[in-house]
PDB file of N, CA and C in Angstrom:
ATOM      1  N   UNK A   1      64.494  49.096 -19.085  1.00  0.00           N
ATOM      2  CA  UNK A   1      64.576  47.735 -18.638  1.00  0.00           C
ATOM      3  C   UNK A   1      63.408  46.927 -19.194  1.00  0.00           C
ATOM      4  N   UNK A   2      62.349  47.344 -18.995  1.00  0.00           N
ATOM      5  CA  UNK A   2      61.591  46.541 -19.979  1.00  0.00           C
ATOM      6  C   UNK A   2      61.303  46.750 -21.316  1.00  0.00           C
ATOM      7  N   UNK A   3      62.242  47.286 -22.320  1.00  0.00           N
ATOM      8  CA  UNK A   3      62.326  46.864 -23.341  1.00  0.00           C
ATOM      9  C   UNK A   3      63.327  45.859 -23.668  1.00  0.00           C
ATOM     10  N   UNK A   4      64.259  46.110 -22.778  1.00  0.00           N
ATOM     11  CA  UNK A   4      65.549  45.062 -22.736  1.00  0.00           C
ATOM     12  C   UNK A   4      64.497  43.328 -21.961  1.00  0.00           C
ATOM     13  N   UNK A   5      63.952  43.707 -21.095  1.00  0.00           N
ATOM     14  CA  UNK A   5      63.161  42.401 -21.144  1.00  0.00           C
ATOM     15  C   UNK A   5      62.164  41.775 -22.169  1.00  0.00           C
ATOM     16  N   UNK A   6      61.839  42.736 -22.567  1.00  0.00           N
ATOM     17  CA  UNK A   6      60.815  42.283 -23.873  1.00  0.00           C
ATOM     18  C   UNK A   6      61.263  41.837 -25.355  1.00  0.00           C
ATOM     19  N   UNK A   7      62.590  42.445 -25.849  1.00  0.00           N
ATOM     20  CA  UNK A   7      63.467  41.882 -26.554  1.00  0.00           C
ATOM     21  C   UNK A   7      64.395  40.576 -26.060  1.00  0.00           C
ATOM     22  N   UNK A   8      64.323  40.336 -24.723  1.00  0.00           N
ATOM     23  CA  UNK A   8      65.140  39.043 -24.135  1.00  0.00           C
ATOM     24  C   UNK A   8      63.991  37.738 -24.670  1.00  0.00           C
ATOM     25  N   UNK A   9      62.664  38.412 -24.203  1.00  0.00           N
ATOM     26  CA  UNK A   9      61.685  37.410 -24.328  1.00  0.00           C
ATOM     27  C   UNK A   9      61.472  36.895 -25.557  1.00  0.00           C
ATOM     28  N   UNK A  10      61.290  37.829 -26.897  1.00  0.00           N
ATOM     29  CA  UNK A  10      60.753  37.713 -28.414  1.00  0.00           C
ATOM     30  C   UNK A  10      61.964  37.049 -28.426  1.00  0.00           C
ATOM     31  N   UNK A  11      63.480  37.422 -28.222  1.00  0.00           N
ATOM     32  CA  UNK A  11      64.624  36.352 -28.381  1.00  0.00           C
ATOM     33  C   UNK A  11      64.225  34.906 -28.145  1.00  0.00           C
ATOM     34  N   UNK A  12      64.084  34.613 -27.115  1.00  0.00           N
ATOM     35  CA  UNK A  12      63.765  33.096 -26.318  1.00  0.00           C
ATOM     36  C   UNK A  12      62.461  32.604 -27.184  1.00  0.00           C
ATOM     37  N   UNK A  13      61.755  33.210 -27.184  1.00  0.00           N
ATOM     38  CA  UNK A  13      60.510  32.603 -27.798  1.00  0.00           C
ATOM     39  C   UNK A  13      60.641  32.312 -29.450  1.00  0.00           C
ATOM     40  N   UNK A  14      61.567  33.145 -29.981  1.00  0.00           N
ATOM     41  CA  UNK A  14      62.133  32.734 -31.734  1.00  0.00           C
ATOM     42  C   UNK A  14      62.969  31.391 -31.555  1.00  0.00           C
ATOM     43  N   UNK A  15      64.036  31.872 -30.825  1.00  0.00           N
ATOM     44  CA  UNK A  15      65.285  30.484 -30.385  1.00  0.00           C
ATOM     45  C   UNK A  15      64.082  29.403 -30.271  1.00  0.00           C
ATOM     46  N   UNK A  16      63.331  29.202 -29.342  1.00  0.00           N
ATOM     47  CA  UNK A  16      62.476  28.344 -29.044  1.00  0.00           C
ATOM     48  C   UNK A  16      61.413  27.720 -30.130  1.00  0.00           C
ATOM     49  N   UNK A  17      61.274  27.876 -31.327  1.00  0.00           N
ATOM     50  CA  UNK A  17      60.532  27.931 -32.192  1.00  0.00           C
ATOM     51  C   UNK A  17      61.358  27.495 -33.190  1.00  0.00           C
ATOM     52  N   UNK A  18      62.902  27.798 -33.210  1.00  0.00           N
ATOM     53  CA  UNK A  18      63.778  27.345 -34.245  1.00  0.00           C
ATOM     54  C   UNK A  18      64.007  25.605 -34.010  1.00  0.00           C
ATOM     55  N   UNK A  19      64.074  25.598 -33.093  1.00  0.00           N
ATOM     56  CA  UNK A  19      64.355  24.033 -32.246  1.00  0.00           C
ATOM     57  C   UNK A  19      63.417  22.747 -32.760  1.00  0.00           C
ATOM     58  N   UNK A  20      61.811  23.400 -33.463  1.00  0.00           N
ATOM     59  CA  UNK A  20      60.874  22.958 -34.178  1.00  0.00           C
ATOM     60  C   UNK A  20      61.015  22.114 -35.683  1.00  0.00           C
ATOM     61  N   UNK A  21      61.831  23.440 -36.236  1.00  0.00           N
ATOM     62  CA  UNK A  21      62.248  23.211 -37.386  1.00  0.00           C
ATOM     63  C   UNK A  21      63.837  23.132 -38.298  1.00  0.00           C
ATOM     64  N   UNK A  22      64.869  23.243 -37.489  1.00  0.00           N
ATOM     65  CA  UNK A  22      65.773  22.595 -37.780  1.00  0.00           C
ATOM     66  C   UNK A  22      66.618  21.538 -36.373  1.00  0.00           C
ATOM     67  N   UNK A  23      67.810  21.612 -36.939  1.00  0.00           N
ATOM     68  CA  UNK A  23      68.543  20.490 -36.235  1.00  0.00           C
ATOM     69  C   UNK A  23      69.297  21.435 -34.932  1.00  0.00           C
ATOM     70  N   UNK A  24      69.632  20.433 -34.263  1.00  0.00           N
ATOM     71  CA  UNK A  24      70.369  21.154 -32.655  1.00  0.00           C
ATOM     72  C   UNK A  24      71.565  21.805 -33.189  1.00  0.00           C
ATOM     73  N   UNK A  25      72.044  20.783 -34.221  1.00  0.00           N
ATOM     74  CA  UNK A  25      73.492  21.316 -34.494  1.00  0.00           C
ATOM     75  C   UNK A  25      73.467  22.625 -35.440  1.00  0.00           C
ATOM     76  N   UNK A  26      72.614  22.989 -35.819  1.00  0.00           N
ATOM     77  CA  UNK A  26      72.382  24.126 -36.564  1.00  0.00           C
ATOM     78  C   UNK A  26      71.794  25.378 -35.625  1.00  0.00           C
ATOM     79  N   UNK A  27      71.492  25.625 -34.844  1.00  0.00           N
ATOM     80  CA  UNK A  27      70.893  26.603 -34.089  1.00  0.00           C
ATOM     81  C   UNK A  27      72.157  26.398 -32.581  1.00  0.00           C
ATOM     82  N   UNK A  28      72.995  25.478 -32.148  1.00  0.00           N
ATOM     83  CA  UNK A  28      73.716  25.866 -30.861  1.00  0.00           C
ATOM     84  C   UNK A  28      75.159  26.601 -30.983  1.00  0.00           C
ATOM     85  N   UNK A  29      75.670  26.925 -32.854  1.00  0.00           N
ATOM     86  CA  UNK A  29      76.345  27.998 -32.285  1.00  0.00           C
ATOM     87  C   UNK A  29      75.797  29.498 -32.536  1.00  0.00           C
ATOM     88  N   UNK A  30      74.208  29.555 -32.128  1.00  0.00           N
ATOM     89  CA  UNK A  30      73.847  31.140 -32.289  1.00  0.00           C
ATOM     90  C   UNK A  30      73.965  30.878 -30.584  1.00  0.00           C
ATOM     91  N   UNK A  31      73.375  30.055 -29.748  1.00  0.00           N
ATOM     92  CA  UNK A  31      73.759  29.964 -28.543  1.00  0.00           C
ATOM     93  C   UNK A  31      74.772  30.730 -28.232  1.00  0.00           C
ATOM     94  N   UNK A  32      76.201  30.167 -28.526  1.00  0.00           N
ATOM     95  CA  UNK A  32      77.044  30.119 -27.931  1.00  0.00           C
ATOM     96  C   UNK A  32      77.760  31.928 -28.611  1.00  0.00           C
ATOM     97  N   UNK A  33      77.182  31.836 -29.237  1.00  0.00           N
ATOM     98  CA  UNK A  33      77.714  33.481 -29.981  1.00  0.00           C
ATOM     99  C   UNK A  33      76.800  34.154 -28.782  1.00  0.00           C
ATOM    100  N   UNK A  34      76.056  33.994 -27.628  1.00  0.00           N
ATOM    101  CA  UNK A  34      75.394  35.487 -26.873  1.00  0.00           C
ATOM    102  C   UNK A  34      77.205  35.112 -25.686  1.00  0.00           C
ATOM    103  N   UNK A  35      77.281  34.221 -25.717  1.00  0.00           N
ATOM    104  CA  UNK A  35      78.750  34.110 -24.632  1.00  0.00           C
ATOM    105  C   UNK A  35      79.347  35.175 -25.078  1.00  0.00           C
ATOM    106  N   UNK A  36      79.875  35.219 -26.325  1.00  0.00           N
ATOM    107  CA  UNK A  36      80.972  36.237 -26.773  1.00  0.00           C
ATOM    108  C   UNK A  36      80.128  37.312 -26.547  1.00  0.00           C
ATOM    109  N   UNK A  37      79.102  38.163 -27.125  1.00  0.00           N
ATOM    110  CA  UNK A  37      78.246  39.332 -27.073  1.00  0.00           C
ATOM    111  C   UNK A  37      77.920  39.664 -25.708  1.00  0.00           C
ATOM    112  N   UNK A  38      77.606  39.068 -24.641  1.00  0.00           N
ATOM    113  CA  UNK A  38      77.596  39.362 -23.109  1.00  0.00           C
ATOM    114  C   UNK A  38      79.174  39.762 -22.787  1.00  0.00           C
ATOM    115  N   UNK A  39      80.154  39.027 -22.986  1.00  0.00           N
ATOM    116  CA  UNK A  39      81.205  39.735 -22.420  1.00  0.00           C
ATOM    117  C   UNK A  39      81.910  40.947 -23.350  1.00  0.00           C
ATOM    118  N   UNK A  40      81.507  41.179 -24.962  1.00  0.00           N
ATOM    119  CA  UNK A  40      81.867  42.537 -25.314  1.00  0.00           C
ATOM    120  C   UNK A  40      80.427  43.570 -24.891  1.00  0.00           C
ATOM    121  N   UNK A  41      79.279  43.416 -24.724  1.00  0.00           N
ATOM    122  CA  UNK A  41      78.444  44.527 -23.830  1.00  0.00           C
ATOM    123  C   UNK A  41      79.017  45.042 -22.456  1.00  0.00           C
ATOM    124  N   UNK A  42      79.529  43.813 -21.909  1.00  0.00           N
ATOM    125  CA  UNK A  42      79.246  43.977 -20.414  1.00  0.00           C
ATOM    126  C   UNK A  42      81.095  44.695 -20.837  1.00  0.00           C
ATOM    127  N   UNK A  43      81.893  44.870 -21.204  1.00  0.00           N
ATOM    128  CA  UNK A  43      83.063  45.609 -21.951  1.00  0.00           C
ATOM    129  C   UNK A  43      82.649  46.791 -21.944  1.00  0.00           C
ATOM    130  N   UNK A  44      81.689  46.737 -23.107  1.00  0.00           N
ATOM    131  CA  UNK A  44      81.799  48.278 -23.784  1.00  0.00           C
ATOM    132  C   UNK A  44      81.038  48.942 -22.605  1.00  0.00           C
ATOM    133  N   UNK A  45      79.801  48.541 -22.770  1.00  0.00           N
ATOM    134  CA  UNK A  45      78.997  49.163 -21.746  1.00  0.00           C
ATOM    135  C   UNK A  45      78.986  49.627 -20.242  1.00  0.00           C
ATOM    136  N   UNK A  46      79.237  48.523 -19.469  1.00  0.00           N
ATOM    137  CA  UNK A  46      79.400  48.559 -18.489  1.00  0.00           C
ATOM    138  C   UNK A  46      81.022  48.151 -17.710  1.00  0.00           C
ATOM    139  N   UNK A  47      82.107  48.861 -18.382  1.00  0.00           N
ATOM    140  CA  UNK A  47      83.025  48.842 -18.534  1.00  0.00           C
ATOM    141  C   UNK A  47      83.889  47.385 -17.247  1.00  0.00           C
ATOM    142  N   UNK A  48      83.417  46.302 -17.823  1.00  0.00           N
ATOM    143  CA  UNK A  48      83.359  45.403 -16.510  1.00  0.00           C
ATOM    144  C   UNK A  48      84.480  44.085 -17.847  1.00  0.00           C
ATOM    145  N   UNK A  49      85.682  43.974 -17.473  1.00  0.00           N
ATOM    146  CA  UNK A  49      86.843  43.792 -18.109  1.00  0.00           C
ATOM    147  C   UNK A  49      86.463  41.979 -17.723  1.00  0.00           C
ATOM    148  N   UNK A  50      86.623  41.579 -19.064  1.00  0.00           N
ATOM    149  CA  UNK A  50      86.539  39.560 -18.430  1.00  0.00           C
ATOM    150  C   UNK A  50      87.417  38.853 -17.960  1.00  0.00           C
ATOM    151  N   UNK A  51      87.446  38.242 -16.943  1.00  0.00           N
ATOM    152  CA  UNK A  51      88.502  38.200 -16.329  1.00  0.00           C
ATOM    153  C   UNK A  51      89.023  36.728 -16.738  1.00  0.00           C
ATOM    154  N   UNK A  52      90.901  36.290 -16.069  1.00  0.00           N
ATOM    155  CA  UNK A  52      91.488  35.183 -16.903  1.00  0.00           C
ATOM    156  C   UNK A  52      90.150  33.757 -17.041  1.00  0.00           C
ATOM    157  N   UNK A  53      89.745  33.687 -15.431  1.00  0.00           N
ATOM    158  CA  UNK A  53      88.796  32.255 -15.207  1.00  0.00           C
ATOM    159  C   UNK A  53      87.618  32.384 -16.130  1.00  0.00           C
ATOM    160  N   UNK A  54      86.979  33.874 -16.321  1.00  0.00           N
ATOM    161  CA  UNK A  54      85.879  33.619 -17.479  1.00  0.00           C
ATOM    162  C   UNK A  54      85.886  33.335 -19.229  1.00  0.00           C
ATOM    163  N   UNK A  55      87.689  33.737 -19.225  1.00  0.00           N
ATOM    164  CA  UNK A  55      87.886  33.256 -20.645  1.00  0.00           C
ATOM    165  C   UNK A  55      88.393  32.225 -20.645  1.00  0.00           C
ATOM    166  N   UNK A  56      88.941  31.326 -20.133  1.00  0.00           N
ATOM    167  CA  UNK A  56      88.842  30.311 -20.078  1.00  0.00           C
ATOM    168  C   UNK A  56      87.850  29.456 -19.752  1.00  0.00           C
ATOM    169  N   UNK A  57      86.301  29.819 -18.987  1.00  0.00           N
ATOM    170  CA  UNK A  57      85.400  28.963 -18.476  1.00  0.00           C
ATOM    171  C   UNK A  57      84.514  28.881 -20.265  1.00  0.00           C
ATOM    172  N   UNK A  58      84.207  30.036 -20.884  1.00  0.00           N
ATOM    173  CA  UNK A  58      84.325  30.540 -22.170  1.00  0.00           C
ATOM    174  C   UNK A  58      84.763  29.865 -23.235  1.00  0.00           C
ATOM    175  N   UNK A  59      86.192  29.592 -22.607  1.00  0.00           N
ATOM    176  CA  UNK A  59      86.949  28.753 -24.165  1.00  0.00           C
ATOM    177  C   UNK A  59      86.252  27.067 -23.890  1.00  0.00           C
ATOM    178  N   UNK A  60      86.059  26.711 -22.936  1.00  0.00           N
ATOM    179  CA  UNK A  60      85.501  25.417 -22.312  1.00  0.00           C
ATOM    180  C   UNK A  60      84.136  25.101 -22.579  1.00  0.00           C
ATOM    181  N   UNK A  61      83.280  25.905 -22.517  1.00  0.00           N
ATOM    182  CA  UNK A  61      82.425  25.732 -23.029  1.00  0.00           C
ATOM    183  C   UNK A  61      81.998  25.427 -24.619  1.00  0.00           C
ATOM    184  N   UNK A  62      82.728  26.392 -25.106  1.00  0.00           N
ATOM    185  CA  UNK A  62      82.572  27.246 -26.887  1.00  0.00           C
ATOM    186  C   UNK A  62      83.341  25.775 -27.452  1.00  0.00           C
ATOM    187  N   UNK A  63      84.437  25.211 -27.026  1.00  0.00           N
ATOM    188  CA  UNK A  63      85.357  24.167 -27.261  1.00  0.00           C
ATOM    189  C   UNK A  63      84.705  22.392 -26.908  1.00  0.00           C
ATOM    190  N   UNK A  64      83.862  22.212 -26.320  1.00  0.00           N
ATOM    191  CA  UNK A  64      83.004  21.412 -25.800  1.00  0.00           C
ATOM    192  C   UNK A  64      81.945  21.448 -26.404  1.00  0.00           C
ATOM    193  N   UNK A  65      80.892  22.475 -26.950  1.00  0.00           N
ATOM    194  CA  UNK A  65      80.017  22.317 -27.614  1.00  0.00           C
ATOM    195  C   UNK A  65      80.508  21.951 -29.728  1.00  0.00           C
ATOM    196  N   UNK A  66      81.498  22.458 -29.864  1.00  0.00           N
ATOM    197  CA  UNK A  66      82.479  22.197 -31.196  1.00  0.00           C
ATOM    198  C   UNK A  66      82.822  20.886 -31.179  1.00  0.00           C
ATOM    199  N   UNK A  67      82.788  20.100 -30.296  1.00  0.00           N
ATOM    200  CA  UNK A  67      82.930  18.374 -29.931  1.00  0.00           C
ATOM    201  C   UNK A  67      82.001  18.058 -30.275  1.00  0.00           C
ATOM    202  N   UNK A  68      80.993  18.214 -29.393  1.00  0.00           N
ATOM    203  CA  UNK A  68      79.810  17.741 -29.818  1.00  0.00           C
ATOM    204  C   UNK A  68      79.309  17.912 -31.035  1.00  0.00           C
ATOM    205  N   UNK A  69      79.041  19.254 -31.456  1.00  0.00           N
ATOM    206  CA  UNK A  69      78.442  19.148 -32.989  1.00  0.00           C
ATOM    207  C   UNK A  69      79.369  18.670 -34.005  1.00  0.00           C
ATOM    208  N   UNK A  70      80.605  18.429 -33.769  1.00  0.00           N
ATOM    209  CA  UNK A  70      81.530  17.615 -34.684  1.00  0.00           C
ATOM    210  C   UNK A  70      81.470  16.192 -34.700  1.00  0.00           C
ATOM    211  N   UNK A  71      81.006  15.451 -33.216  1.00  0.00           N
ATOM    212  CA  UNK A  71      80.780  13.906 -32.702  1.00  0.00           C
ATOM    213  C   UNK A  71      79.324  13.687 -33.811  1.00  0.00           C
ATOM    214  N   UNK A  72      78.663  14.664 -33.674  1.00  0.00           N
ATOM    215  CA  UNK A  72      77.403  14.220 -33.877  1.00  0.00           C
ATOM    216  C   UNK A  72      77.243  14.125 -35.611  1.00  0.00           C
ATOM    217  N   UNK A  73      77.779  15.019 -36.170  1.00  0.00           N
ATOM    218  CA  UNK A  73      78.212  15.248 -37.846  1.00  0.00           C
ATOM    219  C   UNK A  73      78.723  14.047 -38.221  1.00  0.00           C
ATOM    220  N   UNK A  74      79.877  13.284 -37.615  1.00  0.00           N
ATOM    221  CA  UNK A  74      80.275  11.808 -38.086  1.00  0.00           C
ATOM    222  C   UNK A  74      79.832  11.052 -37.658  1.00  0.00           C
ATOM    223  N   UNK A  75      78.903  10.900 -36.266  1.00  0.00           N
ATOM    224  CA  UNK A  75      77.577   9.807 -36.554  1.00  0.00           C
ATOM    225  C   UNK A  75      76.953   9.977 -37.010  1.00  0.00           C
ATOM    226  N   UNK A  76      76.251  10.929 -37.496  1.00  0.00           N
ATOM    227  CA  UNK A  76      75.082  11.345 -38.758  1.00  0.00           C
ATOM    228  C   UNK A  76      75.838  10.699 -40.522  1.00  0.00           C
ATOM    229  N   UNK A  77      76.911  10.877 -40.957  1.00  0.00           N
ATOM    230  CA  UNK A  77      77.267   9.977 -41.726  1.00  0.00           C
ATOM    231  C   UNK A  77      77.581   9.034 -40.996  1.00  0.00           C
ATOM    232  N   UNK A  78      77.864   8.067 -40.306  1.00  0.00           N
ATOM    233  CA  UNK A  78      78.158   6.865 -40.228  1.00  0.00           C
ATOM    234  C   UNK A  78      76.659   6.358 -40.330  1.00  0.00           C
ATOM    235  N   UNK A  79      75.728   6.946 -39.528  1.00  0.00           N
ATOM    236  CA  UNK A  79      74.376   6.799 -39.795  1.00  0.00           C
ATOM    237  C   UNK A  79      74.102   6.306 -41.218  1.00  0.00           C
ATOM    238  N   UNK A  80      74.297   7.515 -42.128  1.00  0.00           N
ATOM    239  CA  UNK A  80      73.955   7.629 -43.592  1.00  0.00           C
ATOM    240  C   UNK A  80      74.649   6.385 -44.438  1.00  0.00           C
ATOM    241  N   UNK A  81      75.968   6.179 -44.142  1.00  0.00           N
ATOM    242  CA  UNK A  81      76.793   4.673 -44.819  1.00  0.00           C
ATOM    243  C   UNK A  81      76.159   3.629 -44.364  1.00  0.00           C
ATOM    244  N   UNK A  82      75.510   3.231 -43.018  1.00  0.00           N
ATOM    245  CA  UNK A  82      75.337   2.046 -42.520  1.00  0.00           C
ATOM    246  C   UNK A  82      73.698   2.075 -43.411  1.00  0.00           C
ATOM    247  N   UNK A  83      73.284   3.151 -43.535  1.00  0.00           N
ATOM    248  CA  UNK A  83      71.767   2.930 -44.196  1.00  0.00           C
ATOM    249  C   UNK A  83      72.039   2.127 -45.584  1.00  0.00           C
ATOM    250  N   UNK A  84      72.830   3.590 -46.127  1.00  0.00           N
ATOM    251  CA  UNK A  84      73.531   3.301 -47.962  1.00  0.00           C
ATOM    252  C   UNK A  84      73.625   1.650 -48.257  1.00  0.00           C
ATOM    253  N   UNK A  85      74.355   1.387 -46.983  1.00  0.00           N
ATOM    254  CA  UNK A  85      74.751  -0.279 -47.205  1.00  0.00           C
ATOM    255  C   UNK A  85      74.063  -1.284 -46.843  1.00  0.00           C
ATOM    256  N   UNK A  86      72.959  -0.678 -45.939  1.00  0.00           N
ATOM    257  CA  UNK A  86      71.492  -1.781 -46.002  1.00  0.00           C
ATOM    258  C   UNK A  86      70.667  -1.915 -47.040  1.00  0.00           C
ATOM    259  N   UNK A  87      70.378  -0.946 -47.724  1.00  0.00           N
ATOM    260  CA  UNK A  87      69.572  -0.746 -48.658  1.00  0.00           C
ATOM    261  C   UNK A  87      70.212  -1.487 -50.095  1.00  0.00           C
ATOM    262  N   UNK A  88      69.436  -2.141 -51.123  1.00  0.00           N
ATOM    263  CA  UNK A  88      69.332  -2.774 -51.937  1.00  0.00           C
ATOM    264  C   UNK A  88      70.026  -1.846 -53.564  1.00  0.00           C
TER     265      UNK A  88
END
């Protein structure tokens, strides 16, 4: 257990450090990839089966954050055109 805590921590503290140097939209689907990896551990391992409401709470989430970093990609060009077309 505390190596499993001490690898949770060096996790959080890298994630936390990435946030420095690139963009949100580039680092939130490693986020959303521990969703999938918690429910195939907690599978394999601890033979604990996901049930209908968590794959769907799952698809809601994973499907909601894919909005967002897609919303935010075409204001980032609309951003970039409205500059293009100020500029001289």
């Amino acid at each position: 257990m505390v190596c499993t805590g001490f690898a949770g921590r060096v996790g959080q503290l890298l994630l936390t450090s990435f946030y420095r140097y690139a963009d949100m939209s580039m680092i939130a689907p490693f986020e959303y990839v521990s969703l999938i990896l918690t429910i195939i551990i907690g599978l394999l391992i601890f033979a604990d089966a996901p049930t209908p409401t968590m794959i769907v709470g799952v698809l809601i989430i994973v499907a909601s954050a894919i909005a967002v970093i897609l919303r935010e990609h075409y204001l980032g060009l609309d951003q970039i055109k409205a500059r293009q077309a100020a500029t001289p």
